[in-house]
Protein backbone atom coordinates (compact mmCIF):
# COMPACT_ATOMS: atom_id res chain seq x y z
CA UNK A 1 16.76 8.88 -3.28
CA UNK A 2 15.01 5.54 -4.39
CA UNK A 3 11.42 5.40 -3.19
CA UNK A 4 10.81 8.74 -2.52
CA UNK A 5 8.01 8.76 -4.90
CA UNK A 6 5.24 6.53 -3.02
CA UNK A 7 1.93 7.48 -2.85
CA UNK A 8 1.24 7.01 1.44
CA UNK A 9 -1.98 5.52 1.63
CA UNK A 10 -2.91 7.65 4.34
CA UNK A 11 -4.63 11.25 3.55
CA UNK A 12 -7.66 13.32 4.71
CA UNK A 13 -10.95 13.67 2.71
CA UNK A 14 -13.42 16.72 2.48
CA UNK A 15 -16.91 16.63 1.12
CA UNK A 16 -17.72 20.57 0.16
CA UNK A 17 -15.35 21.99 3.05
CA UNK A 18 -16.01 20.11 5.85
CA UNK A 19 -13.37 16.93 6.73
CA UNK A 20 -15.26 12.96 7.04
CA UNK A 21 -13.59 12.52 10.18
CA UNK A 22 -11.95 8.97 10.68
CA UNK A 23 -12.21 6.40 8.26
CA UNK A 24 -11.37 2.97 8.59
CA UNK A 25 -9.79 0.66 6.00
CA UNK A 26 -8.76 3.58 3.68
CA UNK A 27 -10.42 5.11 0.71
CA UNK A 28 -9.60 4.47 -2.85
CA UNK A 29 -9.96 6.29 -6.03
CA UNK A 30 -10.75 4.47 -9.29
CA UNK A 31 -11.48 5.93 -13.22
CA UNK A 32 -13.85 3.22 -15.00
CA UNK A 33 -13.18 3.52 -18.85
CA UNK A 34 -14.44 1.51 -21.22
CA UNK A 35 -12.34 1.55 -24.26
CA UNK A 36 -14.18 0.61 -27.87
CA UNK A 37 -11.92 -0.64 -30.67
CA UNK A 38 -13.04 0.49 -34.13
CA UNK A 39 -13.16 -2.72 -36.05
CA UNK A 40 -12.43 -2.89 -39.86
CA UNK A 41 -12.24 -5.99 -42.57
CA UNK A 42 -9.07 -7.27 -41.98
CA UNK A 43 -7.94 -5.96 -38.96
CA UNK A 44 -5.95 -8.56 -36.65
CA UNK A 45 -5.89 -6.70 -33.61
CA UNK A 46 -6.29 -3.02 -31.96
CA UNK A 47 -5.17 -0.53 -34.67
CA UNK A 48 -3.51 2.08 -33.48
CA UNK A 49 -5.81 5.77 -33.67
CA UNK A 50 -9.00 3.81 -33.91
CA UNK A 51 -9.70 3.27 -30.20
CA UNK A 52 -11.98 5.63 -28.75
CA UNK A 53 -13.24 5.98 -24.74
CA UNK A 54 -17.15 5.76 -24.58
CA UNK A 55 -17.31 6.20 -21.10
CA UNK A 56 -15.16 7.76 -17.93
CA UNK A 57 -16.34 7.48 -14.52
CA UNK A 58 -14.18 8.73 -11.65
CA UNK A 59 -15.39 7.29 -8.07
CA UNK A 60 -13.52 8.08 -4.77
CA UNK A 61 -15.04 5.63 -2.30
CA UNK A 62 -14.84 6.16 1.92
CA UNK A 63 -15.09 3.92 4.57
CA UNK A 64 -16.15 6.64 7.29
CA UNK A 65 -16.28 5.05 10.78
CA UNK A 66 -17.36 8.50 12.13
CA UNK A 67 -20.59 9.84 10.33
CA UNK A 68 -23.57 9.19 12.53
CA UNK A 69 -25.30 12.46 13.35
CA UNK A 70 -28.07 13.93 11.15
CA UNK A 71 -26.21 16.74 9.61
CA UNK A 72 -23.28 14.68 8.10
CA UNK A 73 -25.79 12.25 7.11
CA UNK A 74 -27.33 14.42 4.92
CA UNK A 75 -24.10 15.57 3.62
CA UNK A 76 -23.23 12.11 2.90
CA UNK A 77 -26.24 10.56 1.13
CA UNK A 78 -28.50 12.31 -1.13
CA UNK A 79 -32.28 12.25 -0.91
CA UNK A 80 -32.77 12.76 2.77
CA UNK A 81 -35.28 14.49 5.11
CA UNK A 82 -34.06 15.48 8.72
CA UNK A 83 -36.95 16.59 10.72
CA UNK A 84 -36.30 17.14 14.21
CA UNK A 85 -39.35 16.56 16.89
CA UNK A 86 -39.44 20.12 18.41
CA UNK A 87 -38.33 23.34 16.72
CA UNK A 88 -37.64 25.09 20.35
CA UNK A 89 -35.82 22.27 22.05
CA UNK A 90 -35.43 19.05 19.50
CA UNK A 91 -33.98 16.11 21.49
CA UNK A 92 -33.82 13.83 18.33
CA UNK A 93 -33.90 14.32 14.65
CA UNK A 94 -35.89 11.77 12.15
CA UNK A 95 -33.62 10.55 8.81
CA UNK A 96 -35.88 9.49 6.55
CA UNK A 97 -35.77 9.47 2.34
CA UNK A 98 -37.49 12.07 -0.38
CA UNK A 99 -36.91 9.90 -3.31
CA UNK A 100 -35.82 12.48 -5.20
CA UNK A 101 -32.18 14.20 -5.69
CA UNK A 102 -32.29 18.16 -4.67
CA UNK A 103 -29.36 19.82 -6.13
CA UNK A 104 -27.67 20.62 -2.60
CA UNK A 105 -26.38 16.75 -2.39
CA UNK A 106 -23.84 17.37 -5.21
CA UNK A 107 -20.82 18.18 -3.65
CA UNK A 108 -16.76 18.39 -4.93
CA UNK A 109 -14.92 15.59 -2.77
CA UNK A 110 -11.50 16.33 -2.04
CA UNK A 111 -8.76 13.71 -0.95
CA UNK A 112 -4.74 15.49 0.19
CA UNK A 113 -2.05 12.76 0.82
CA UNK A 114 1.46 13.00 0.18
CA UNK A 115 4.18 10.99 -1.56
CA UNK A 116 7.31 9.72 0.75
CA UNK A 117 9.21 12.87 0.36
CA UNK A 118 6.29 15.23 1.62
CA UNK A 119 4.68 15.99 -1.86
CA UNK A 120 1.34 16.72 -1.89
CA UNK A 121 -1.31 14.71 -4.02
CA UNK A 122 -4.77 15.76 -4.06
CA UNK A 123 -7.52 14.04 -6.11
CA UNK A 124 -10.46 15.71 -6.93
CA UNK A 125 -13.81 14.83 -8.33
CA UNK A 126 -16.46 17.86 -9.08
CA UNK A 127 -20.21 17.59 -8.57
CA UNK A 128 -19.98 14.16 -6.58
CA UNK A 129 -22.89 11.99 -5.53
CA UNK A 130 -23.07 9.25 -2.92
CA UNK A 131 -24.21 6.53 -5.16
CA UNK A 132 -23.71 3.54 -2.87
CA UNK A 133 -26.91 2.10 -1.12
CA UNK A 134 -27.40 3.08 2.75
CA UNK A 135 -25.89 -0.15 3.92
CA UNK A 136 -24.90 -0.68 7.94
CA UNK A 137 -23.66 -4.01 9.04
CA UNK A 138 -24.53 -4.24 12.71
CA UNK A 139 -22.03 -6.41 14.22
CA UNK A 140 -21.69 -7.40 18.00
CA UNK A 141 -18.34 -5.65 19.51
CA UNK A 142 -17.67 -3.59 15.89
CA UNK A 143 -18.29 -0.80 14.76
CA UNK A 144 -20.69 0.27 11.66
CA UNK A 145 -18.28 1.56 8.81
CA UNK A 146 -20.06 2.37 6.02
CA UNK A 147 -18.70 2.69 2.75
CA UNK A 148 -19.27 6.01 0.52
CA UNK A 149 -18.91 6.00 -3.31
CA UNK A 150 -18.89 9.36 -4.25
CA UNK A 151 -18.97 9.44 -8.23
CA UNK A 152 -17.98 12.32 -10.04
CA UNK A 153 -20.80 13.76 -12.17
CA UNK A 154 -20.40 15.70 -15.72
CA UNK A 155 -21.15 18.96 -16.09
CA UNK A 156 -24.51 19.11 -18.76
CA UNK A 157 -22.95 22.47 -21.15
CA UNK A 158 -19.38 20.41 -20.52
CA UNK A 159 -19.66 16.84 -20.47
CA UNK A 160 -16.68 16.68 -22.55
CA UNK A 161 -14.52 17.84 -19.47
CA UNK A 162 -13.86 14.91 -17.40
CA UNK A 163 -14.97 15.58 -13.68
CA UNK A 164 -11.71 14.82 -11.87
CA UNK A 165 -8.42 15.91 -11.64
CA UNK A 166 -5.26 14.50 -9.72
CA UNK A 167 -2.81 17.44 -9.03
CA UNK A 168 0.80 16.46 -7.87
CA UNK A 169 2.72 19.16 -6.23
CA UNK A 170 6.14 20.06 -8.20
């Protein structure tokens, strides 16, 4: 049947194992190459077998509306501190940043949707870090949805093994 093979918009995103939560306006997942042609004398164009990728980067990017509590913060952007104000009986917990990255904020991001006949697609990116700024817009009668760029990061004994992988069930 014609159009059975749209990708719905609509799916559910994990960071390590534990779901975002609601997002609003979407997420989107995007694979920045840059492409260098190998120019010789003469050439008049792109030759065919002499174009080479330099560079990959796989980003999925969230715009979590529900994320404000201490523990998913710290899930959600790397360098933090959480420090609550009493060890017996805490009634708030303190954000604040370490300036430095601890190995515990690199986490595999999952997205599952489905295609119109009920096929699951799942993109994946390994080792993923937060790399947008911490960036709130404080709005009379709206809500703060901040976006999360999650970029996939490259293993250091296989960085010729790209860090993502989109799997489409058969």
């Amino acid at each position: 049947m014609a159009g059975e093979k749209i990708l719905l918009g609509y799916g559910v995103v994990t960071v390590g194992t534990t779901p975002i939560g609601l997002t609003r306006g979407g997420s989107s997942f995007t694979v920045e190459r840059e492409l260098r042609e190998i120019e010789a004398d003469g050439d008049r164009g792109p030759v065919k077998g002499r174009i080479v990728i330099d560079r990959e980067v796989a980003k999925l990017t969230v715009n979590a509306l529900e994320l404000f509590n201490a523990a998913e913060m710290d899930s959600y952007y790397p360098g933090l501190s959480i420090t609550p104000d009493s060890e017996t009986t805490p009634t708030k917990n303190t954000v604040t940043g370490t300036l430095s990255i601890a190995s515990g904020d690199y986490n595999d991001v999952k997205w599952i949707g489905a295609t119109k006949d009920g096929k699951a697609v799942t993109i994946l990116i390994d080792d993923a870090l937060n790399m947008s700024n911490i960036e709130w817009g404080l709005e009379d009668k709206n809500e703060v949805v901040p976006s999360l760029e999650f970029t996939a990061t490259y293993d250091e004994s296989t960085r010729n093994t790209p860090p993502y992988r989109v799997e489409f069930a058969v």
